[in-house]
Structure formats: structure tokens, C-alpha cells
C-alpha atoms as a PDB file:
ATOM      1  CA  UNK A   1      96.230  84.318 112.852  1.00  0.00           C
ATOM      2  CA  UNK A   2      94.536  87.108 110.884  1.00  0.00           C
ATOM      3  CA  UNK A   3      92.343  89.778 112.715  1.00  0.00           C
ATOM      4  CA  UNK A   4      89.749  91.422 111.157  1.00  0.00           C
ATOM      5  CA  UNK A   5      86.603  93.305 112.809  1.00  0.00           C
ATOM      6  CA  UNK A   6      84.664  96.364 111.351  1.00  0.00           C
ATOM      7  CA  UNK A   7      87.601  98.705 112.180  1.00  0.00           C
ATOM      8  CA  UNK A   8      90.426  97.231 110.483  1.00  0.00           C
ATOM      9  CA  UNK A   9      87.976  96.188 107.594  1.00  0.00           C
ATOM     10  CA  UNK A  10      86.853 100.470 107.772  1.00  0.00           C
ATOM     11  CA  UNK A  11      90.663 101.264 107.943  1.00  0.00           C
ATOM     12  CA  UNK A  12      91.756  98.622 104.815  1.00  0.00           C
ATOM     13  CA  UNK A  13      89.045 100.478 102.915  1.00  0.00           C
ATOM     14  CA  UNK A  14      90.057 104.212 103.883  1.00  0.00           C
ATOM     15  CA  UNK A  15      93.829 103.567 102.463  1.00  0.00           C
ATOM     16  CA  UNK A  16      92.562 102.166  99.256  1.00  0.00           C
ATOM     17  CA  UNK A  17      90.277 104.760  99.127  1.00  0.00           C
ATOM     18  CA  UNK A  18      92.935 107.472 100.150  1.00  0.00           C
ATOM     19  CA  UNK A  19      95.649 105.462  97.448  1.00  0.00           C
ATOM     20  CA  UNK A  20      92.969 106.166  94.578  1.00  0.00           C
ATOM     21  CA  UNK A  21      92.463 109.715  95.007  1.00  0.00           C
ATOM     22  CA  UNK A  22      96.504 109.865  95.484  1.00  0.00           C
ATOM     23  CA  UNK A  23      96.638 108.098  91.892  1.00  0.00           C
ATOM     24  CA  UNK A  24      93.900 110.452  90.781  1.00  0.00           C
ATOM     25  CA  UNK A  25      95.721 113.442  91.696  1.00  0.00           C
ATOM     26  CA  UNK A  26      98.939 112.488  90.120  1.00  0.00           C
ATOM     27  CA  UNK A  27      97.222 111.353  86.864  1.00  0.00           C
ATOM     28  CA  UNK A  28      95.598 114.978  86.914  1.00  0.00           C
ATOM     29  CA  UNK A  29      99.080 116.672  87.210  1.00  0.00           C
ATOM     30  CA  UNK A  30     100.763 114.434  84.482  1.00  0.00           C
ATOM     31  CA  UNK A  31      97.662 115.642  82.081  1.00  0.00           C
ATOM     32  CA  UNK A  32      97.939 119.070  82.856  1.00  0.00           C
ATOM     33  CA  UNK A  33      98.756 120.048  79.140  1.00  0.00           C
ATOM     34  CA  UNK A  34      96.288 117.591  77.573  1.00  0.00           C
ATOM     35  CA  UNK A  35      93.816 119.593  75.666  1.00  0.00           C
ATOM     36  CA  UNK A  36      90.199 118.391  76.584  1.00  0.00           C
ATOM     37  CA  UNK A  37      91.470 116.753  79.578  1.00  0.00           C
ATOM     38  CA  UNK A  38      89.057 117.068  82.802  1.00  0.00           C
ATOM     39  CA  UNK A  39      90.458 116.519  86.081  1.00  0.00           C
ATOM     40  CA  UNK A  40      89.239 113.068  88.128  1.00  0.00           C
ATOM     41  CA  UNK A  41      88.612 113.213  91.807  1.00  0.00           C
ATOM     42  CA  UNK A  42      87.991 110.183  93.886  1.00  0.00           C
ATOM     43  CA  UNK A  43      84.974 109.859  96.151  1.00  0.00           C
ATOM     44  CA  UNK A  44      85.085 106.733  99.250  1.00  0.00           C
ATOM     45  CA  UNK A  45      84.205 108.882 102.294  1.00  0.00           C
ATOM     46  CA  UNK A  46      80.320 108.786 101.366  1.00  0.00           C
ATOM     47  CA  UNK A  47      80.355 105.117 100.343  1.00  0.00           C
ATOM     48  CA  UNK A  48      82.397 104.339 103.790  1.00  0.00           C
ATOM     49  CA  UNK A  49      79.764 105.922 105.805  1.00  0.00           C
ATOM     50  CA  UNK A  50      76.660 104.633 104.335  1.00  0.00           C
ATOM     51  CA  UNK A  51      78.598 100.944 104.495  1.00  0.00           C
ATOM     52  CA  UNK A  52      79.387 101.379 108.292  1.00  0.00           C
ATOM     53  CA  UNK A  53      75.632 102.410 108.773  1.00  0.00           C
ATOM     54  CA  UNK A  54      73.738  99.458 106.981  1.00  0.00           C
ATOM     55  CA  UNK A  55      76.733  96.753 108.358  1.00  0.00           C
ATOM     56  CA  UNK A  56      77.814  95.842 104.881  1.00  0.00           C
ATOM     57  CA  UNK A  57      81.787  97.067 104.986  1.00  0.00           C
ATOM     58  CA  UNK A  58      82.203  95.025 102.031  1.00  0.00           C
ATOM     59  CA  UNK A  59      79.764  97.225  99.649  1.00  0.00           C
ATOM     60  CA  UNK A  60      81.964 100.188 100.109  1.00  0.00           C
ATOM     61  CA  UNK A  61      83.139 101.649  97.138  1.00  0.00           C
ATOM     62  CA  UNK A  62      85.463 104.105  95.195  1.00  0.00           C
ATOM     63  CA  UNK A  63      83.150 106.762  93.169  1.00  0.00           C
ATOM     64  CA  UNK A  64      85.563 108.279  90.515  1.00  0.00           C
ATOM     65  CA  UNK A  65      83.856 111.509  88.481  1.00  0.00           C
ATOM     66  CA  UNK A  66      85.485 114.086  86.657  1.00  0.00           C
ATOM     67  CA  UNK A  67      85.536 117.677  88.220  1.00  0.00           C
ATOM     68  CA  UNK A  68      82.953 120.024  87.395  1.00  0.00           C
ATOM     69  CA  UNK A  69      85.343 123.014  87.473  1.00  0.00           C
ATOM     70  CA  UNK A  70      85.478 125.805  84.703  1.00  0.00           C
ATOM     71  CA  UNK A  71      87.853 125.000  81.917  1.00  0.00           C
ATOM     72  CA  UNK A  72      90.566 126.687  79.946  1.00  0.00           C
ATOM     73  CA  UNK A  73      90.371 127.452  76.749  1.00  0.00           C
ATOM     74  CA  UNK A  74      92.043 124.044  75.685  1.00  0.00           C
ATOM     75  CA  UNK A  75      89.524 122.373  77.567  1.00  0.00           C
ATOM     76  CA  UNK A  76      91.350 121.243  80.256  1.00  0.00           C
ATOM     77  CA  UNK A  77      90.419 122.401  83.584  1.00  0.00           C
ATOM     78  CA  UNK A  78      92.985 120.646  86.068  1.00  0.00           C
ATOM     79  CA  UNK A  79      94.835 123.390  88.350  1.00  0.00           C
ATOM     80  CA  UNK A  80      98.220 122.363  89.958  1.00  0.00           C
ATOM     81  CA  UNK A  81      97.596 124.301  93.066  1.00  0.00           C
ATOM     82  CA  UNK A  82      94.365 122.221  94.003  1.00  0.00           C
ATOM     83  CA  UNK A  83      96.174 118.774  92.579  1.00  0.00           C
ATOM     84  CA  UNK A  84      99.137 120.035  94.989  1.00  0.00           C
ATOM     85  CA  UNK A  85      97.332 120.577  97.950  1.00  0.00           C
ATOM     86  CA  UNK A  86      95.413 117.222  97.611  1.00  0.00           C
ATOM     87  CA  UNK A  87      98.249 115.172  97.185  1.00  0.00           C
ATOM     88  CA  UNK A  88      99.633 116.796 100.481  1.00  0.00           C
ATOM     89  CA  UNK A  89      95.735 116.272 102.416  1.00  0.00           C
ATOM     90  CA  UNK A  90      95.877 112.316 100.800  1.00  0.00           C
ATOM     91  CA  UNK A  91      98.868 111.918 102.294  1.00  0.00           C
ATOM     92  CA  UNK A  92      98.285 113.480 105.590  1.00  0.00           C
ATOM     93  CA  UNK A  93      95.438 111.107 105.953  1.00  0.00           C
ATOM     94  CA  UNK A  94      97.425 108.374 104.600  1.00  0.00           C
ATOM     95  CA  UNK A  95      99.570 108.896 107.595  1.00  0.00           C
ATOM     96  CA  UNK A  96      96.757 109.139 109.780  1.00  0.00           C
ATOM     97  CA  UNK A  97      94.909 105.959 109.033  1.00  0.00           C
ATOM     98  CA  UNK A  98      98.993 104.391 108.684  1.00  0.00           C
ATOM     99  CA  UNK A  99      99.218 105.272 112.525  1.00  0.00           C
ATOM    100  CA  UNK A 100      95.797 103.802 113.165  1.00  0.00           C
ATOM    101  CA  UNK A 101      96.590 100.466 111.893  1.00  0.00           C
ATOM    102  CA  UNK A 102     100.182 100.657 113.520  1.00  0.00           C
ATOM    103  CA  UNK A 103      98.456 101.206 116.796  1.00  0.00           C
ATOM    104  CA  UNK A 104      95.542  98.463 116.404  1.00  0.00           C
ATOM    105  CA  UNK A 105      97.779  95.822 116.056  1.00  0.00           C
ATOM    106  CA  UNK A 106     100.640  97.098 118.868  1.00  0.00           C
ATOM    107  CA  UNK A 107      97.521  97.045 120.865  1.00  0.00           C
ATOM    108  CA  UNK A 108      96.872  93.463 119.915  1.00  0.00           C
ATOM    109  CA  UNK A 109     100.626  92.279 119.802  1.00  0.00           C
ATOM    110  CA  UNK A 110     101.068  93.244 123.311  1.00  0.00           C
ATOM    111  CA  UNK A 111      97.496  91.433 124.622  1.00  0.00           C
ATOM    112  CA  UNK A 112      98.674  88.260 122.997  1.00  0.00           C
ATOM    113  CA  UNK A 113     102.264  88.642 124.580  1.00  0.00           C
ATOM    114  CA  UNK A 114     100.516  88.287 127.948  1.00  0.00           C
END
């Protein structure tokens, strides 16, 4: 039996959303050297939100634009400190929403067990 209910649906979302931006920022460090190459950041927070407030979980989206930051003089403008510390933040949250799920569906393994 599958459940699914805004939640779940909200917490599905947020890992793909989290796994994009965690693609994102490892695509940004392999093109460090590539001259011209802007760095890509991945948006789903805002989409989530505006989903869970008009009831429509299933129009939330992935908004990928490329960063607006100064570049060098090749072009390129992605900095490995800031890709670094967003791969650790993704994967925090990764963890985070990981633990969510986990819990859910102990939750519900343990009502059906009674």
C-alpha cells in the first residue's frame, strides 16, 4: 500500500529539489577553470511554498539561473568556497528531510502493526 498526503508529496519534492542544487554545485566546481563559465544555482524553496499555498503540490518546480556574481577575468565567476559550503548546507538538509521521511513512515509502520 502506498501513502501519500501533502507532506510526503512536500518532502519527495524538497529532496529532488535539494539533489538538483547538490548536482548544481558539483557541476559548478568541475567548471571552475572553464573560461566564460557562470555558476548555476538551483531555486525549489519559492516554488514549494507558493505550491503548498494554492494546494497544487504537483506544480512545484526546480528554477535553475545562473549566478549574478562578479566575474574573473576569464569570465568565470564560480568560487569554491561558496560551491563548498553549499554542498555541505544541501546535504545537511538532505539529512534533514532523510530523517523526516524515516520518521513518517516509522510512525506509520508502527500504527499498522497494531
Amino acid at each position: 500500500m502506498f501513502i501519500s498526503d501533502v507532506t510526503n508529496q512536500a518532502l519527495a519534492h524538497a529532496l529532488r529539489g535539494l539533489d538538483a542544487q547538490r548536482q548544481l554545485h558539483e557541476q559548478n566546481i568541475a567548471n571552475i577553470e572553464t573560461p566564460g563559465y557562470l555558476a548555476q544555482k538551483a531555486d525549489f524553496a519559492g516554488s514549494l511554498r507558493r505550491a503548498l499555498k494554492s494546494g497544487r503540490i504537483d506544480e512545484a518546480g526546480i528554477d535553475v539561473t545562473n549566478s549574478v556574481l562578479p566575474t574573473r577575468l576569464d569570465g568565470n565567476n564560480v568560487r569554491l568556497d561558496d560551491e563548498i559550503t553549499g554542498l555541505t548546507r544541501t546535504q545537511l538538509h538532505q539529512d534533514l528531510v532523510t530523517t523526516a521521511l524515516n520518521s513518517r513512515y516509522r510512525l506509520l509502520r508502527t500504527s499498522w502493526d497494531r
